[in-house]
Protein backbone atom coordinates (compact mmCIF):
# COMPACT_ATOMS: atom_id res chain seq x y z
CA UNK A 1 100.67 114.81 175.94
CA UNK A 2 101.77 118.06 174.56
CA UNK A 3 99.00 120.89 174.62
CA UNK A 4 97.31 121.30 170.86
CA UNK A 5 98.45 124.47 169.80
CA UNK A 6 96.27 126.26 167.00
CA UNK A 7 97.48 126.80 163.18
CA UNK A 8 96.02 130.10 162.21
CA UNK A 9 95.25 129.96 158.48
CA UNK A 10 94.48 133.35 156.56
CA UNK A 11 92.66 132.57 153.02
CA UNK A 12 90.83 135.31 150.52
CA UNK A 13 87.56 133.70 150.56
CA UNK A 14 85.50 130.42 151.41
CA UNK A 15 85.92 128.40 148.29
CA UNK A 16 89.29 128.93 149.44
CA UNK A 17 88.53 127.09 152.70
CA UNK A 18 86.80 124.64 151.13
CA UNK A 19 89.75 123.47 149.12
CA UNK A 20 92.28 123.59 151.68
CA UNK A 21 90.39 123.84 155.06
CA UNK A 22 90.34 119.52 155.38
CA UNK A 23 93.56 118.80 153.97
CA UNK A 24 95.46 121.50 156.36
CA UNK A 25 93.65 119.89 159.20
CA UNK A 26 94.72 116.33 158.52
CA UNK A 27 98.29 117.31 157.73
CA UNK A 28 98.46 119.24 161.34
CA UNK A 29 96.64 116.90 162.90
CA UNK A 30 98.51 116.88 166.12
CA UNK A 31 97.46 121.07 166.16
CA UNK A 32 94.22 122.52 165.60
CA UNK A 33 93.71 124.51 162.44
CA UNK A 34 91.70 127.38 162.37
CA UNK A 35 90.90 128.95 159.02
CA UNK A 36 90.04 132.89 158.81
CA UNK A 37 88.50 133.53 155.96
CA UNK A 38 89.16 137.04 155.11
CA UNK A 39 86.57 137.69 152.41
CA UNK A 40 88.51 139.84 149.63
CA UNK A 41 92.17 140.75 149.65
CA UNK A 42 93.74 142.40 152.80
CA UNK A 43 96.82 143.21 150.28
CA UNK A 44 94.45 145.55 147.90
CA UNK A 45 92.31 146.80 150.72
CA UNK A 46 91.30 150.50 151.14
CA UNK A 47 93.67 152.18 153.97
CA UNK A 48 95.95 149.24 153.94
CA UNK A 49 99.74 150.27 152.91
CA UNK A 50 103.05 148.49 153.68
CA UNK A 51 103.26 150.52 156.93
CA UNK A 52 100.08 149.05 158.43
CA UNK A 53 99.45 145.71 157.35
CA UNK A 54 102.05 143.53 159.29
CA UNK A 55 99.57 145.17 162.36
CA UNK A 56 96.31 144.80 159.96
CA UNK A 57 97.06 140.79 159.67
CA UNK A 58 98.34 140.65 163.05
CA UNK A 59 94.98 142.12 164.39
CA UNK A 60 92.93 139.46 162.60
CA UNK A 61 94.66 136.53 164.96
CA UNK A 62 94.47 138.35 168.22
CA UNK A 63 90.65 139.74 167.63
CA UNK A 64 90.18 135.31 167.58
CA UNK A 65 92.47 135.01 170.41
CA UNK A 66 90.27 137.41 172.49
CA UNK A 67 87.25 136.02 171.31
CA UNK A 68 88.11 132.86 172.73
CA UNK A 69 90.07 133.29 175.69
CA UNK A 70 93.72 132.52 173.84
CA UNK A 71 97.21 133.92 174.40
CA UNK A 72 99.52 134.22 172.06
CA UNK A 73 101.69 131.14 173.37
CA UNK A 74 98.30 129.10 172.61
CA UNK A 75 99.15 129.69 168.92
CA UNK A 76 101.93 127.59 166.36
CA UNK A 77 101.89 129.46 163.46
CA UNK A 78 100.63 131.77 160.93
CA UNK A 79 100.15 131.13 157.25
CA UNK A 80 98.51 133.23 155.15
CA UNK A 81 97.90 132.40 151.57
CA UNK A 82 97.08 134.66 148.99
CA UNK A 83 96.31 135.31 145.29
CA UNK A 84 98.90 137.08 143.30
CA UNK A 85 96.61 138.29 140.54
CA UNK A 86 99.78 139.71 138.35
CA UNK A 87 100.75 142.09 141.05
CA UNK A 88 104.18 141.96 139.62
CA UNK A 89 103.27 141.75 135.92
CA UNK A 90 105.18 144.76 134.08
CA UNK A 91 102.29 147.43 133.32
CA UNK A 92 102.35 146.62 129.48
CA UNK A 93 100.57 143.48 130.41
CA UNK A 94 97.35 145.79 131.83
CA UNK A 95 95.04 145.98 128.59
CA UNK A 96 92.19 148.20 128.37
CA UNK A 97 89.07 146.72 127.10
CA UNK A 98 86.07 148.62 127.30
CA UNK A 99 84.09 145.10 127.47
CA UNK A 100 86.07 143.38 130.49
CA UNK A 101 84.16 145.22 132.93
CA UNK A 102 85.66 142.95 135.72
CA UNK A 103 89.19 141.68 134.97
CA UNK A 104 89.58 138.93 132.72
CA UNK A 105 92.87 137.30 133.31
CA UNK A 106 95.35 135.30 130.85
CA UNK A 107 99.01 133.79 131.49
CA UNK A 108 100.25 136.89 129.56
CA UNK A 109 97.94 139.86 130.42
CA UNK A 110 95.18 141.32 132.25
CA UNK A 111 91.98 143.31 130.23
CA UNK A 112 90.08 145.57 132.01
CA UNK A 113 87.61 148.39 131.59
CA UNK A 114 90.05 150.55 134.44
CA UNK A 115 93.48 149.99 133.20
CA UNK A 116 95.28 152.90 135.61
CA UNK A 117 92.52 151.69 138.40
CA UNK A 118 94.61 147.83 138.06
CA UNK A 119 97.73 149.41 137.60
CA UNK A 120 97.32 151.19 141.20
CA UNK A 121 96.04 148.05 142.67
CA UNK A 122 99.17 146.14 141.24
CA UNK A 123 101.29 148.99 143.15
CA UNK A 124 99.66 148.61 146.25
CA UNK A 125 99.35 145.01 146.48
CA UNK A 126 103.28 144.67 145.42
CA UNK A 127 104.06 146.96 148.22
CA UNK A 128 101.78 145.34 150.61
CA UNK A 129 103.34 141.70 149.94
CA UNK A 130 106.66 142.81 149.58
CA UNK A 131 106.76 143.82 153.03
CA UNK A 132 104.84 140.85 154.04
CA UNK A 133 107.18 138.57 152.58
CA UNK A 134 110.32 140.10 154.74
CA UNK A 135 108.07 139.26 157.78
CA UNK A 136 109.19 136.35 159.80
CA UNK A 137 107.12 136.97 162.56
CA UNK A 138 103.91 138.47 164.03
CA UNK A 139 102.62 138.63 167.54
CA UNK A 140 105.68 136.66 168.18
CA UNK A 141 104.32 133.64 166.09
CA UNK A 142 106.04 132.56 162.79
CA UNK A 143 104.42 134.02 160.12
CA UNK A 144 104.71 132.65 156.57
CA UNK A 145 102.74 133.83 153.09
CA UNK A 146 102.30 131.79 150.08
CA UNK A 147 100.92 132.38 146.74
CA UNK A 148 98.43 131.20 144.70
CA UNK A 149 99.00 132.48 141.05
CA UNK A 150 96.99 133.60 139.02
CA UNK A 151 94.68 132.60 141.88
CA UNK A 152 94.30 129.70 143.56
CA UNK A 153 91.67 128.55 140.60
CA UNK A 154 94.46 128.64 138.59
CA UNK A 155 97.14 127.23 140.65
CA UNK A 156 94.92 124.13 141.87
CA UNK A 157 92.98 123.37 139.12
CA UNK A 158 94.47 125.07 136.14
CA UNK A 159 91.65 127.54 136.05
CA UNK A 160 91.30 131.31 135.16
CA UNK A 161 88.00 133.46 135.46
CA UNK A 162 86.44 130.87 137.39
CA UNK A 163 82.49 132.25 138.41
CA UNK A 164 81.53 131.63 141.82
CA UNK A 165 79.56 128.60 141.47
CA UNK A 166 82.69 126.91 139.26
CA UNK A 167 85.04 128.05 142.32
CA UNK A 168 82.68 126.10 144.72
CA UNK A 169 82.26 123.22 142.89
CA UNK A 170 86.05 123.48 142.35
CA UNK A 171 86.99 123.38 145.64
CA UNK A 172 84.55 120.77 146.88
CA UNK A 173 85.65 117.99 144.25
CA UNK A 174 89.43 119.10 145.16
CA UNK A 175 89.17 118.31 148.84
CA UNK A 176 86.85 115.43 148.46
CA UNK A 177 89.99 114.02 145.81
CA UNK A 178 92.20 114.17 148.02
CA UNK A 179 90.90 114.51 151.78
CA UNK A 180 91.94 110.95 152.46
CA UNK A 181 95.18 110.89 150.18
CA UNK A 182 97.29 113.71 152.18
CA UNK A 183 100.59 112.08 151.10
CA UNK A 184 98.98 112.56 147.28
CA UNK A 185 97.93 115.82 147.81
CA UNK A 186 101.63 116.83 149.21
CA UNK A 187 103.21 115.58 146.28
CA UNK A 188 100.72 117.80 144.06
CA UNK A 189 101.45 120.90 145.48
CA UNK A 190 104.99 120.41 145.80
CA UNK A 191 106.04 118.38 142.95
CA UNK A 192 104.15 119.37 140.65
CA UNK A 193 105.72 121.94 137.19
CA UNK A 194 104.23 124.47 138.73
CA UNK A 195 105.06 123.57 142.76
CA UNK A 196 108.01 126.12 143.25
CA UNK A 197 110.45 125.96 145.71
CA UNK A 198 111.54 124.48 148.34
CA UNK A 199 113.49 127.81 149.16
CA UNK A 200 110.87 130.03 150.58
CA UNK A 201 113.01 133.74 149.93
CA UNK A 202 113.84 132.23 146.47
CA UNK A 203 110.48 131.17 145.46
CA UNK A 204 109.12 134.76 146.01
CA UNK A 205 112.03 136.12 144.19
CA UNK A 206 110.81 133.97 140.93
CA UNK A 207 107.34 134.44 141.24
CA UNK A 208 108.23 138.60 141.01
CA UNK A 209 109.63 137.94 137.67
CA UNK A 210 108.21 138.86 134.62
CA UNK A 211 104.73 137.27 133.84
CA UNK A 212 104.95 134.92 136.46
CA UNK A 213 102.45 136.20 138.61
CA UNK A 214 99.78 135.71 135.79
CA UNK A 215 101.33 132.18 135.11
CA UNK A 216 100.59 129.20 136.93
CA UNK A 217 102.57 128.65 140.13
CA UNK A 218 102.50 128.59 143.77
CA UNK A 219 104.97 127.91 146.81
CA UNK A 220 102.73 126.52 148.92
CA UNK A 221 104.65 123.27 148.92
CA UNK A 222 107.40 125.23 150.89
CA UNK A 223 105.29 125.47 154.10
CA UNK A 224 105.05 121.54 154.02
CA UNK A 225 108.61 121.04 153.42
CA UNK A 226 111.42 123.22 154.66
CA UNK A 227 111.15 125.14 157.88
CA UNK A 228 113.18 128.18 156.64
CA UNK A 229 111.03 130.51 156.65
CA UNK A 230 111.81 132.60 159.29
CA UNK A 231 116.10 131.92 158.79
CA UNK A 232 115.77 133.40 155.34
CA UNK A 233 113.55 136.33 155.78
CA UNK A 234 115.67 139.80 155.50
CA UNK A 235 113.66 141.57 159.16
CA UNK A 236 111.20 140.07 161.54
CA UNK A 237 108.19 142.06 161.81
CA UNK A 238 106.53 141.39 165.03
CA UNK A 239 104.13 143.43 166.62
């Protein structure tokens, strides 16, 4: 029998894993799926450009792999899922209101207190993922991203603004829906009117399009489908 090899997950936060953490282990059940839960938004992160964060994700897997003896040839893959939070939304669509002291988010724009302060995040974290998304590899594993937009509140549950407590909850009753129905949770994500895909380079050039990173969609679907992720990347980035 074939060695388990391990399925590296990257995920913003735990209600995150708590939505997906099951399912991904059931459908690579013949791997071992390890979810890092990165608490907050590598993409957005203080210090982290488009220069350094191919290294800065590719550091998360091998601090694991040292800390428990791996190699790289241990590993299968890398997916990393993240929130688009209308990174690509034009800046009209940044509002300023003096009462949203965290963002509130809608399909068509984003009110904050700190409109420049969301504007420069958006920059970043469009720089950050565009370079990402050209990234077919790190540490010589296949590396894929896949977005969750607004968030993944939104994109699993139809949710915006979601507290804490609602994104727990959330998550829980998601995974306990469908944690023994994989083949109904596979047809969710990726047949679903706002599953997009199956091409993976053509599903990030939609979801850069106008509003569509406030609007409900994600790609996820792709990483369950069609293994071209790495064929239609435009560089590899391995490191």
């Amino acid at each position: 029998m074939a060695k388990r090899k391990i399925v590296f997950v990257i995920v913003e936060g735990p209600s995150d894993d708590e939505a997906l953490g099951v399912l991904l282990a059931k459908i690579y059940d013949k791997d071992s799926v390890y979810v890092h839960i990165m608490h907050g938004d590598i993409t957005t992160q203080a210090g982290v450009t488009s220069s350094n964060i191919v290294s800065k994700v590719g550091n998360c897997v091998k601090q694991y792999a040292a800390q428990n003896h791996y190699k790289s040839n241990d590993f299968k893959e890398i997916i990393h899922i993240v929130d688009m939070d209308g990174a690509y939304a034009p800046d009209f669509a940044v509002v300023e209101d003096e009462n949203a002291v965290k963002p509130v988010y809608s399909a068509a724009e984003i009110h904050t207190a700190n409109p420049e302060g969301i504007i420069s995040r958006n920059a970043r974290k469009r720089e950050n993922i565009d370079r990402l998304k050209s990234t077919g590899q790190i540490w010589r594993l296949p590396y894929g991203i896949y977005y969750m937009s607004c968030n993944l509140d939104h994109a699993l549950y139809g949710k915006l603004n979601s507290t804490d407590e609602e994104k727990e909850e959330d998550a829980y009753q998601f995974a306990k829906k469908y944690r023994n129905d994989i083949p109904g949770f596979l047809k969710y994500i990726k047949e679903s009117d706002f599953a997009v895909g199956p091409d993976y380079k053509e599903s990030w050039n939609f979801i850069t399009e106008g509003l569509h990173s406030l609007e409900r969609y994600t790609n996820l679907g792709v990483c369950f489908g069609v293994d071209n992720k790495n064929d239609t990347n435009e560089e590899s980035g391995a490191v």
